[in-house]
Protein backbone atom coordinates (compact mmCIF):
# COMPACT_ATOMS: atom_id res chain seq x y z
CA UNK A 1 -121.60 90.61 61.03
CA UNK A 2 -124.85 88.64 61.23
CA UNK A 3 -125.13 85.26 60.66
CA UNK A 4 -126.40 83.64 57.43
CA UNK A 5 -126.63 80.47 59.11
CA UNK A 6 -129.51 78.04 58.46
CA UNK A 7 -132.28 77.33 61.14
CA UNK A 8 -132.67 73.94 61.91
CA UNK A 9 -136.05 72.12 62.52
CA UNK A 10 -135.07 71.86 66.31
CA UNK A 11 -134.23 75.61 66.68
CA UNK A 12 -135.96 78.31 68.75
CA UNK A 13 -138.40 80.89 66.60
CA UNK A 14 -136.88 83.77 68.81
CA UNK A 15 -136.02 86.73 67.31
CA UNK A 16 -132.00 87.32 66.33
CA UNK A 17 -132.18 90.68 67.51
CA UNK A 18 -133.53 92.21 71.13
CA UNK A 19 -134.01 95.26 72.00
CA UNK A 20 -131.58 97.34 74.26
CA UNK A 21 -132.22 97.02 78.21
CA UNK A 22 -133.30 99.75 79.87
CA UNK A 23 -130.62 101.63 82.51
CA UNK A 24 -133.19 99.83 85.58
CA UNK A 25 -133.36 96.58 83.51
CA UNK A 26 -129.82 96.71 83.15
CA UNK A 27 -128.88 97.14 87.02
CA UNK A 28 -131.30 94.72 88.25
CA UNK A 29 -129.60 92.03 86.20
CA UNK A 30 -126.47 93.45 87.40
CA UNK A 31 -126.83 94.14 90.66
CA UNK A 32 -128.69 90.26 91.06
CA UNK A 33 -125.36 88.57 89.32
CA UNK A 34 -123.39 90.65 91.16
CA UNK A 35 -124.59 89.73 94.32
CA UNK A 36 -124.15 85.71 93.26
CA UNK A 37 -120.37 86.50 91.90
CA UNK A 38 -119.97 88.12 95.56
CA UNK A 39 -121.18 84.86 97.41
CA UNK A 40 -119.29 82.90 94.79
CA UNK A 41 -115.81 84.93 95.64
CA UNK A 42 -116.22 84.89 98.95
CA UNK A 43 -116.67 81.14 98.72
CA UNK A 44 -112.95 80.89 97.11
CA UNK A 45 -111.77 83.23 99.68
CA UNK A 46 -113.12 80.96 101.98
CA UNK A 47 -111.43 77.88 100.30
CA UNK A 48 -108.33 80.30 100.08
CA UNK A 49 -108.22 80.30 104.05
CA UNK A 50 -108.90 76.78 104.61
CA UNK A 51 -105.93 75.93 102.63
CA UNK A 52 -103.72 78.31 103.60
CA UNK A 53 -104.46 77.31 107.29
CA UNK A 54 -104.16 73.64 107.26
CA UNK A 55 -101.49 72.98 104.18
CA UNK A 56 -98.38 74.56 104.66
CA UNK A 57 -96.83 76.62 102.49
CA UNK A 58 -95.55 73.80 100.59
CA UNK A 59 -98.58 72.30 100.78
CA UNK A 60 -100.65 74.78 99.31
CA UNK A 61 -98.64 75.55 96.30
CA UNK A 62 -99.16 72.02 95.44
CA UNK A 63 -102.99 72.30 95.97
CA UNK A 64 -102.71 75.48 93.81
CA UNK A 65 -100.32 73.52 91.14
CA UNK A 66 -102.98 71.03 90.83
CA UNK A 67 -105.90 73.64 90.71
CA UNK A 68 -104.28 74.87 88.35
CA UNK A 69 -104.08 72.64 85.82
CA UNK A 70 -107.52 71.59 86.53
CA UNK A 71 -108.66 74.87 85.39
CA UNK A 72 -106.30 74.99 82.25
CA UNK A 73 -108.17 71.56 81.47
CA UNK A 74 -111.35 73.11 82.01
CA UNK A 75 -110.85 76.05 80.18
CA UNK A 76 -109.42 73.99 76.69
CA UNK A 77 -112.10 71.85 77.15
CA UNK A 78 -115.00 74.35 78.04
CA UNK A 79 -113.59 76.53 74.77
CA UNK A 80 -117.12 75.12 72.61
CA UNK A 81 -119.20 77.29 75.40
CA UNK A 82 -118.71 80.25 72.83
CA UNK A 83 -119.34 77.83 69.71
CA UNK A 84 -122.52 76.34 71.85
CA UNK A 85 -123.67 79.77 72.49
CA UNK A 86 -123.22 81.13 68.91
CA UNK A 87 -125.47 77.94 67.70
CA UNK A 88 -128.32 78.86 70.18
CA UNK A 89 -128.14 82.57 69.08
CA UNK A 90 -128.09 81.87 65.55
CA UNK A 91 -130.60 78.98 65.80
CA UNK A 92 -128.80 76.34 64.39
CA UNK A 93 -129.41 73.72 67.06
CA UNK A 94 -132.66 73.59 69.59
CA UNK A 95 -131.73 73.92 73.31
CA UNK A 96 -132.97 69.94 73.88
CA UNK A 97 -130.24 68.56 71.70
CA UNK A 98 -127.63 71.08 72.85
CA UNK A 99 -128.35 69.67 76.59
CA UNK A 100 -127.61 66.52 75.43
CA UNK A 101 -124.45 67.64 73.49
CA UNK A 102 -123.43 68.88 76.95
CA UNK A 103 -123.97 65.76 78.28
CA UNK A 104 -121.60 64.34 75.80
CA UNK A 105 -119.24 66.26 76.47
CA UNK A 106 -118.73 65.91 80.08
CA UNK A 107 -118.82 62.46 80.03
CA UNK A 108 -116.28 62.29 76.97
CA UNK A 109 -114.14 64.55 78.83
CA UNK A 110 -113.65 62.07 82.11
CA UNK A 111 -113.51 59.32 79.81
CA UNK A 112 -110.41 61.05 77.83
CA UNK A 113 -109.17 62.43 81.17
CA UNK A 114 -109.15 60.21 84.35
CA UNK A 115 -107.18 57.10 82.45
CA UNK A 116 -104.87 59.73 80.98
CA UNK A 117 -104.62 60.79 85.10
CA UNK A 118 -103.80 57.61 86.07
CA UNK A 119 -101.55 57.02 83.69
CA UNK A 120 -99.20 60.35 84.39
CA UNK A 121 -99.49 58.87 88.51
CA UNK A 122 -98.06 55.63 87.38
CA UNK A 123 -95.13 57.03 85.54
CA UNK A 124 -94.10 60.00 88.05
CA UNK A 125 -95.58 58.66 91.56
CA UNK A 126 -98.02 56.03 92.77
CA UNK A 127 -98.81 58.41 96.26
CA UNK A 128 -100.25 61.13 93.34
CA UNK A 129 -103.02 58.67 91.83
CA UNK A 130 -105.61 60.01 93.92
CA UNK A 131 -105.03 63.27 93.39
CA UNK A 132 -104.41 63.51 89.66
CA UNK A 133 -108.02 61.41 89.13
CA UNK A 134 -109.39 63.63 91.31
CA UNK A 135 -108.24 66.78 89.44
CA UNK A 136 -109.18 64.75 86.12
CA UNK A 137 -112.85 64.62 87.85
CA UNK A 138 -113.01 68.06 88.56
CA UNK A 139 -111.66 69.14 85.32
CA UNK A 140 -114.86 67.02 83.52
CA UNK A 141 -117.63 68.33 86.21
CA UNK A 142 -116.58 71.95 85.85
CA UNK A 143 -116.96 71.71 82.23
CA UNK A 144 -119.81 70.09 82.19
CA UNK A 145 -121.78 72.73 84.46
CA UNK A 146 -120.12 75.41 82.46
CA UNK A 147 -121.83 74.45 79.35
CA UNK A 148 -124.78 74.24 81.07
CA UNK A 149 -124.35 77.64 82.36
CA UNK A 150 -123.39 78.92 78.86
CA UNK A 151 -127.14 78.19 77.47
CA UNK A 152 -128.27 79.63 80.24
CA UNK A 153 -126.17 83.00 79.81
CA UNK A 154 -127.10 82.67 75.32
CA UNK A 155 -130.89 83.20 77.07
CA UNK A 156 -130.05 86.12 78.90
CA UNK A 157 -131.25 83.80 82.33
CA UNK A 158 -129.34 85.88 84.70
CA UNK A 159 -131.22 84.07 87.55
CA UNK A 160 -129.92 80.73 86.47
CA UNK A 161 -126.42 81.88 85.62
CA UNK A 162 -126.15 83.22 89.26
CA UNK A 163 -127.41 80.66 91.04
CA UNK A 164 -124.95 78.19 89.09
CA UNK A 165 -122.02 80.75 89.84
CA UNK A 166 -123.17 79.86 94.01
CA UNK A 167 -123.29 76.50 93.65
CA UNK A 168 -120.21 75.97 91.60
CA UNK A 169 -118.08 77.96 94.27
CA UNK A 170 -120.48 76.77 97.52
CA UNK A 171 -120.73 73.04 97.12
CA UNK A 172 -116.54 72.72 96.79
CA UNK A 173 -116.01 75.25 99.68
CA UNK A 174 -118.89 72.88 102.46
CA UNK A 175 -117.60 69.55 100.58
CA UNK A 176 -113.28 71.17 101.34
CA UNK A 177 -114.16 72.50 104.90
CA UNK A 178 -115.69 69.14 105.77
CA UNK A 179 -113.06 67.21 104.40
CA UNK A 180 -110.66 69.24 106.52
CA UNK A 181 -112.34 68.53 109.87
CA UNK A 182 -113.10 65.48 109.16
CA UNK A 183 -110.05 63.64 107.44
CA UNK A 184 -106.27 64.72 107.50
CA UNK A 185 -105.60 67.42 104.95
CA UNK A 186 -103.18 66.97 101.99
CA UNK A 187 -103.09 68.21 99.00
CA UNK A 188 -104.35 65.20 97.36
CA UNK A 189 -107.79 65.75 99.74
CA UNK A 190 -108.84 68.67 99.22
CA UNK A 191 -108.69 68.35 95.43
CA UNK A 192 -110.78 65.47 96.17
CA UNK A 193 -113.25 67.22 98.46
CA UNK A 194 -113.41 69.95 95.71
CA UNK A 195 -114.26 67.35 92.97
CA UNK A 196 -117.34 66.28 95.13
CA UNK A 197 -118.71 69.30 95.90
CA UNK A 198 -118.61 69.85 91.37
CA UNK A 199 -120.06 66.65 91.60
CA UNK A 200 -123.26 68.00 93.41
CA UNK A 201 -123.73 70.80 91.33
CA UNK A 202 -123.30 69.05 88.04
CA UNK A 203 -125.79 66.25 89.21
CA UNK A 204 -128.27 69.26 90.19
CA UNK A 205 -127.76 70.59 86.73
CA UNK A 206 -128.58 67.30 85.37
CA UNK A 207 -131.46 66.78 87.60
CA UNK A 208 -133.13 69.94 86.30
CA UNK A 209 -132.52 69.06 82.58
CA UNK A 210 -134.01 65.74 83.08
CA UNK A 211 -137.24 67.48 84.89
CA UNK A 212 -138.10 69.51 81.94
CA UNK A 213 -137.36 66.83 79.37
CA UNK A 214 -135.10 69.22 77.68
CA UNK A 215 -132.55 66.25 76.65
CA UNK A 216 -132.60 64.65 73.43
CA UNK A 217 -129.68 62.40 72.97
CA UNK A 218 -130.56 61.23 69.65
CA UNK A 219 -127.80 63.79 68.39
CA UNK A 220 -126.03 64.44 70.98
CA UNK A 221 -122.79 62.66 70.44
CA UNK A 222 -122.65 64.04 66.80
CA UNK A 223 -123.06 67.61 68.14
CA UNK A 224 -121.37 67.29 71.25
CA UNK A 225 -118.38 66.40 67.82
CA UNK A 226 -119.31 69.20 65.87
CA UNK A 227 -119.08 71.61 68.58
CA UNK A 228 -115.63 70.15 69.68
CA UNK A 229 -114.53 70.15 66.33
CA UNK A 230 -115.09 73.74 65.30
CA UNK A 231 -114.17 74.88 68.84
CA UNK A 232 -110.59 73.29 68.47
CA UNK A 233 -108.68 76.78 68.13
CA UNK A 234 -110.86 78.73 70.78
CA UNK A 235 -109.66 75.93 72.60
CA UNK A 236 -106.32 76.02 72.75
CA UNK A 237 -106.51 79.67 72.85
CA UNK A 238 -108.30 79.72 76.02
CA UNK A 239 -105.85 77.39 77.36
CA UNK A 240 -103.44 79.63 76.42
CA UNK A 241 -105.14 82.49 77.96
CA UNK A 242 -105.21 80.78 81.40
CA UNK A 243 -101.75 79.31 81.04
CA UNK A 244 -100.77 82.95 80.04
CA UNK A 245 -102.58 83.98 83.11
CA UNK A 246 -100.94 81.59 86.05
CA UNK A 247 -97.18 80.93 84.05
CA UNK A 248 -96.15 83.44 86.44
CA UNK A 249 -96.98 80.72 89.14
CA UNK A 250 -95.53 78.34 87.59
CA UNK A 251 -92.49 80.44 86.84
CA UNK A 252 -92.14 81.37 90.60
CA UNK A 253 -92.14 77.69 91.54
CA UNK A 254 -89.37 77.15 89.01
CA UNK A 255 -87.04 80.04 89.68
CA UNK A 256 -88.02 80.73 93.60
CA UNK A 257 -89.77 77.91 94.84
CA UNK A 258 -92.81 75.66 95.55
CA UNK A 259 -93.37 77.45 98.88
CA UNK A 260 -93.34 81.04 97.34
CA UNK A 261 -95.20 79.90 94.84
CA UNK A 262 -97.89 78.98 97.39
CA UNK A 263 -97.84 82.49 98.52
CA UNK A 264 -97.96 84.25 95.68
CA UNK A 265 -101.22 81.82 94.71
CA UNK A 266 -102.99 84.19 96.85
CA UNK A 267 -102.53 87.84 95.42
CA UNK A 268 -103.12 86.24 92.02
CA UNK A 269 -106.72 84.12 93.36
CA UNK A 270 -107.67 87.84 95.27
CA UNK A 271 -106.72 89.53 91.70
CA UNK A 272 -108.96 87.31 89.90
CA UNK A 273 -111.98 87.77 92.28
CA UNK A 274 -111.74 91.60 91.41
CA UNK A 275 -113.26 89.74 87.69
CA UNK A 276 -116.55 89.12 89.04
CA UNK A 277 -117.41 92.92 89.47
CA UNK A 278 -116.64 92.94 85.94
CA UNK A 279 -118.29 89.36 84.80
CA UNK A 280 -121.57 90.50 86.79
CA UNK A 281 -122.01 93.42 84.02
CA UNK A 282 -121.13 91.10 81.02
CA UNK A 283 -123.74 88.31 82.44
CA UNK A 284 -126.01 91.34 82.95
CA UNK A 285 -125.57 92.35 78.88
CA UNK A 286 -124.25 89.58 77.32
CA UNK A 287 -127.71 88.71 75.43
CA UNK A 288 -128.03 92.48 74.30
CA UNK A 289 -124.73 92.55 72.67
CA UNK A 290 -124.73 88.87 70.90
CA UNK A 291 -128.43 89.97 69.50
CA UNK A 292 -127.48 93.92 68.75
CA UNK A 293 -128.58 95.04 65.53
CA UNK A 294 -125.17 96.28 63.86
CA UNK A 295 -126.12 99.82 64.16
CA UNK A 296 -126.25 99.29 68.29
CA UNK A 297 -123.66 96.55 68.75
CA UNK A 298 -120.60 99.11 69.25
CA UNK A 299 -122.42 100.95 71.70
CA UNK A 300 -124.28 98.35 74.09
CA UNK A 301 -120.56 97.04 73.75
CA UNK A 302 -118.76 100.35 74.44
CA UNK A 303 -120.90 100.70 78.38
CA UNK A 304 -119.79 97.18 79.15
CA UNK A 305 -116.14 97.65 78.20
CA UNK A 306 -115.96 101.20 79.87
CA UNK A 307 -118.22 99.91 83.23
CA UNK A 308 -116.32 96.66 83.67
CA UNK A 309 -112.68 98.39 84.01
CA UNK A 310 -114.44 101.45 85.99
CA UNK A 311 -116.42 98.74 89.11
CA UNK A 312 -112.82 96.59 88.66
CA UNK A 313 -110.64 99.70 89.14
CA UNK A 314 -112.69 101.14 92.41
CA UNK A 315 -112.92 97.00 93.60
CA UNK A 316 -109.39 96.93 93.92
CA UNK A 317 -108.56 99.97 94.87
CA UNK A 318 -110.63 99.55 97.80
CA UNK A 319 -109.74 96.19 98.67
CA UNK A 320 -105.61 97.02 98.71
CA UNK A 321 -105.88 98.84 102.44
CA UNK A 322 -107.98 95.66 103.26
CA UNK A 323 -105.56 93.18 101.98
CA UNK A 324 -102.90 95.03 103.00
CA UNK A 325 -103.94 94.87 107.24
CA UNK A 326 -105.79 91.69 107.25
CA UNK A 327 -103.96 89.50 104.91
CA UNK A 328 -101.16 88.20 107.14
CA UNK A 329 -104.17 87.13 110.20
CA UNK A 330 -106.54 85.69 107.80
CA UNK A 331 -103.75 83.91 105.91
CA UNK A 332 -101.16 83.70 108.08
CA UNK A 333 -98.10 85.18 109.16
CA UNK A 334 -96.55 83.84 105.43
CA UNK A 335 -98.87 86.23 103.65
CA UNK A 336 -98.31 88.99 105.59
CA UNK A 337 -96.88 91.36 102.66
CA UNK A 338 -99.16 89.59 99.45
CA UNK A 339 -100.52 93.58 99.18
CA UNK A 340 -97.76 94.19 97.09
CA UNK A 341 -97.72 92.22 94.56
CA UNK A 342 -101.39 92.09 94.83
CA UNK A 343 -100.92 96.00 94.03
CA UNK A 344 -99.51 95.14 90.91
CA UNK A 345 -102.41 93.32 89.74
CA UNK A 346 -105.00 95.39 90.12
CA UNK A 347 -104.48 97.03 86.81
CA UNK A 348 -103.08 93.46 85.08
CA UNK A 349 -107.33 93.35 86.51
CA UNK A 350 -108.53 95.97 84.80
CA UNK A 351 -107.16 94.98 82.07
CA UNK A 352 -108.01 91.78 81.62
CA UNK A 353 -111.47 92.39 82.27
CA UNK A 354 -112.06 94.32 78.65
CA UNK A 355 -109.64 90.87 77.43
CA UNK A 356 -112.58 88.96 78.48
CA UNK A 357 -115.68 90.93 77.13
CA UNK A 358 -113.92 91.39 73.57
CA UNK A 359 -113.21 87.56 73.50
CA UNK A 360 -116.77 87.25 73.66
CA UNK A 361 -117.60 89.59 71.48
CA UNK A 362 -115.25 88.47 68.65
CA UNK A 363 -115.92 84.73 69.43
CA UNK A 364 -119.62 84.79 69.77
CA UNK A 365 -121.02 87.63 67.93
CA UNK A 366 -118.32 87.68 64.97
CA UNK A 367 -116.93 84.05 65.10
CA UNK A 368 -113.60 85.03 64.29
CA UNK A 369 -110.75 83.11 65.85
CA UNK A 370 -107.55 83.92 64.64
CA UNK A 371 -107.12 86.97 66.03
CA UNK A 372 -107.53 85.71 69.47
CA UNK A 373 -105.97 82.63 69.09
CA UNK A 374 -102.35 84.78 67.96
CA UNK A 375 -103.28 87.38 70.97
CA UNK A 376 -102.62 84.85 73.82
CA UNK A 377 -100.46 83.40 72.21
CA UNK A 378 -98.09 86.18 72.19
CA UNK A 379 -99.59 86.45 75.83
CA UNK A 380 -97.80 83.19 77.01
CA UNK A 381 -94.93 83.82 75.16
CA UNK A 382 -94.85 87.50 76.83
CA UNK A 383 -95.58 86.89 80.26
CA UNK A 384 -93.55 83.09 80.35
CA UNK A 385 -90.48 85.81 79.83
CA UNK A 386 -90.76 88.96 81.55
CA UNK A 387 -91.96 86.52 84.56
CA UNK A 388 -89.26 84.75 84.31
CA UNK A 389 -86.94 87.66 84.19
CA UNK A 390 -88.91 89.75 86.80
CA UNK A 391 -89.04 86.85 89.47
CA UNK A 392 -85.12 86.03 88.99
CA UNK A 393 -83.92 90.00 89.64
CA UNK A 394 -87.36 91.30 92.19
CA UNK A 395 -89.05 87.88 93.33
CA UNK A 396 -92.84 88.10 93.43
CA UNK A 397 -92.94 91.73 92.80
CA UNK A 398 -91.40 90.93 89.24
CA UNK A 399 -93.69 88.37 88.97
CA UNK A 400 -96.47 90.55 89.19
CA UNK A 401 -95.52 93.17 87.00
CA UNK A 402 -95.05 90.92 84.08
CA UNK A 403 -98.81 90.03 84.44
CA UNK A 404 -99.84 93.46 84.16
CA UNK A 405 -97.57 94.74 81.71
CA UNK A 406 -98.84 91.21 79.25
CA UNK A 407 -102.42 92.36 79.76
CA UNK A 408 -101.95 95.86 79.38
CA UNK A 409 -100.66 94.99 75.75
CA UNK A 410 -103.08 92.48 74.93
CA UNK A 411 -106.02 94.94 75.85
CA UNK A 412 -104.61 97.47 73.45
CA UNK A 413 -104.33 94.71 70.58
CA UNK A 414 -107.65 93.48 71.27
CA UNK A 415 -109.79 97.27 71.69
CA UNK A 416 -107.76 98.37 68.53
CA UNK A 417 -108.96 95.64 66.10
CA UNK A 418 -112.66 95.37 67.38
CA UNK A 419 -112.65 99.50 67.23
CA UNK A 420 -111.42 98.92 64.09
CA UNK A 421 -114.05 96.47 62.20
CA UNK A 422 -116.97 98.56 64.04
CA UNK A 423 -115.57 101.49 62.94
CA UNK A 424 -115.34 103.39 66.15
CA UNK A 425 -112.18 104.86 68.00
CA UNK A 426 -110.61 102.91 70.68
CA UNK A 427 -110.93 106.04 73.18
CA UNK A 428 -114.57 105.98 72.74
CA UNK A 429 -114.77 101.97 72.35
CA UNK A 430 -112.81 101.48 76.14
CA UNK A 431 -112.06 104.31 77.81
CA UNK A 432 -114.21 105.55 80.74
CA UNK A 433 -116.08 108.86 80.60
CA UNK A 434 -116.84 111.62 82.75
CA UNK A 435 -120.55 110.82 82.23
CA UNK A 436 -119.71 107.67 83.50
CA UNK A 437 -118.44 108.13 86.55
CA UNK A 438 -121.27 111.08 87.00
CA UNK A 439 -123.77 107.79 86.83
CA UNK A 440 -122.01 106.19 90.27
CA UNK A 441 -122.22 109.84 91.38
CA UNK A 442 -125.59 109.69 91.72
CA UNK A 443 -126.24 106.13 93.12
CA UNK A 444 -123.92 106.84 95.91
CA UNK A 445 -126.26 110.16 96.58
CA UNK A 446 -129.55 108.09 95.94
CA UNK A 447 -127.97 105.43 98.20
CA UNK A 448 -126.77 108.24 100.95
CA UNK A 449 -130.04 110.02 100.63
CA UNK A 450 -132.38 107.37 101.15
CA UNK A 451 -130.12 105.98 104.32
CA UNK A 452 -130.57 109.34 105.98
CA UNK A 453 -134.42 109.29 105.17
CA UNK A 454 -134.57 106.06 107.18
């Protein structure tokens, strides 16, 4: 499983391996990117309720339509994050000419993009120019500051990859709320507004990059290819993966409407925050699973797997009796019952979240992308029809369902082959343990305990 790849003259003389972090180590990290995933989420909940309360419901499920596909754009294009991070942790390429392959990148991807924008407005609708560039913009910002974020992560920088999670999520929500005071809201505007605030934190990014003189673009265009190149399949598959992930949306704005669609955008956005509990711990041991000597790697990966679907799983269980009383008066009256579908998704959640860590894993750490590329692709061809069927016979409830019942299988495919090539049984590879749960035991207690000393 270790690479046999050649170091370059630019590369890092770190070691491949590291050792294991210690249980305190570990929930510093975890607790600190935590906290930053917590400010990020609340910032989309916050751009959640702007929308909600100035777009109608129309409205926002075109704001969420062309979100949307900005992410699906973002994720094909950000697929090279795992190839970028692989390079760094195999020390084929220095982090100075990987900056500038980032570089590259973005600004490849808005060239490719915003003509390609403006082209789709002209044939379909001149009033939609705006807004498609603006989507393209947003699509080449995010994707820059994600590979930016994705060195930061192959270091193990937890500090840096929280503070990018903020501004990534606070910049769009100040940039959205001032664009709703101060102009009159479409659609069209607050993808705009969004694209500004990425703007900011991309140019902060750069800013940094350029302090340090880590930037050598001598190479970077020719990287910024090879990485593209060899991330071609990881790609696709990860825009497969997110299609797979929001076809239900689209399916409800086919079969139902644009306006349901708009409401069911928010059980599915709420469903997706309940990821950052689980995307805290993976930031948190990410670098001590991608360096794991073999002997280790099945068990440093074994707590995250079983700790990321135990913190999603209590997240959303507590959140339902939340959602379910406050949804319709932070929302509005339209989202009054998004609980139940949002019910539904709590385990789609859960299971997602061990989708995620072994798509790293296999990715990364093996570099093996087959298997994930025909995994969401059964995904999207799974969920595209029980979605389809579910929203046609029990509307958004159907909807929902078909999201959970995709993931549930894809978790199963994915735990079974990487408990197969480490040699380890899926029960003890995913599946939460009473020692486990004993662990939370006894923070809650240390918690509790030192409260009442106070």
């Amino acid at each position: 499983m270790t690479s046999g790849a050649q170091v370059t003259p630019d590369a890092p003389d770190s070691s491949r391996e590291a050792a294991a972090p210690s249980g305190t180590a570990l929930a510093r990290a975890s607790a600190l990117n935590l906290l930053a995933r917590l400010v990020s989420g609340g910032a989309t909940l916050g751009l959640a309720v702007i929308t909600t309360n100035v777009l109608d419901t129309h409205g926002r499920g075109v704001y969420a339509l062309l979100t949307t596909w900005a992410g699906i754009g973002a994720t094909i294009l950000t697929g090279g994050t795992t190839v970028l991070a692989a390079d760094l942790i195999h020390r084929r390429h220095g982090e100075r000419v990987l900056h500038g392959a980032n570089l590259a990148i973005g600004v490849g991807s808005a060239i490719v993009l915003v003509p390609l924008s403006a082209a789709i407005a002209l044939v379909t609708s001149g009033a939609t120019l705006a807004a498609l560039v603006s989507a393209a913009l947003l699509t080449a910002l995010v994707t820059y500051s994600s590979f930016e974020m994705a060195i930061a992560q192959a270091h193990g920088d937890v500090l840096r990859v929280s503070l990018t999670d903020i501004a990534m999520a606070a910049f769009p929500l100040a940039a959205t709320l001032i664009a709703a005071v101060a102009f009159e809201p479409t659609a069209g505007t607050l993808v705009a507004a969004w694209a500004a605030g990425a703007l900011v934190t991309a140019s902060v990014q750069l800013a940094g990059v350029l302090g340090t003189g880590l930037l050598t673009l001598r190479r970077a265009w020719s990287v910024a290819a090879s990485i593209v190149r060899r991330s071609v399949r990881v790609a696709l598959a990860n825009g497969t993966a997110l299609l797979s992930s929001r076809i239900d949306v689209f399916v409800v704005a086919a079969v139902l409407s644009v306006s349901e669609a708009g409401v069911y955008s928010i059980p599915v956005a709420l469903a997706a925050n309940l990821l950052l509990l689980s995307r805290a711990l993976l930031t948190a041991t990410y670098h001590s699973i991608m360096t794991a000597p073999d002997e280790e790697v099945a068990a440093r990966l074994s707590t995250a797997l079983r700790h990321s679907v135990i913190v999603v799983i209590a997240g959303g269980g507590l959140s339902l009796p939340v959602v379910a009383v406050a949804s319709g008066f932070v929302f509005g009256d339209a989202y009054g019952d998004i609980w139940e579908p949002y019910a539904f998704l709590v385990p789609a959640a859960a299971c997602i979240c061990l989708v995620e860590v072994l798509r790293h894993f296999l990715l990364t750490r093996l570099e093996r992308q087959s298997e994930f590329v025909l995994v969401v692709t059964g995904m999207l061809i799974v969920n595209g029809l029980l979605a389809a069927a579910g929203a046609a016979a029990f509307g958004l409830l159907g909807a929902a369902a078909s999201t959970t019942v995709t993931y549930a299988l894809a978790a199963v495919v994915l735990v079974a082959l990487c408990a197969r090539t480490l040699e380890v049984p899926m029960r003890e590879l995913a599946v939460p343990r009473r020692s486990d749960l004993a662990a939370y035991r006894r923070l809650a207690r240390s918690l509790l305990g030192g409260r009442r000393g106070s």
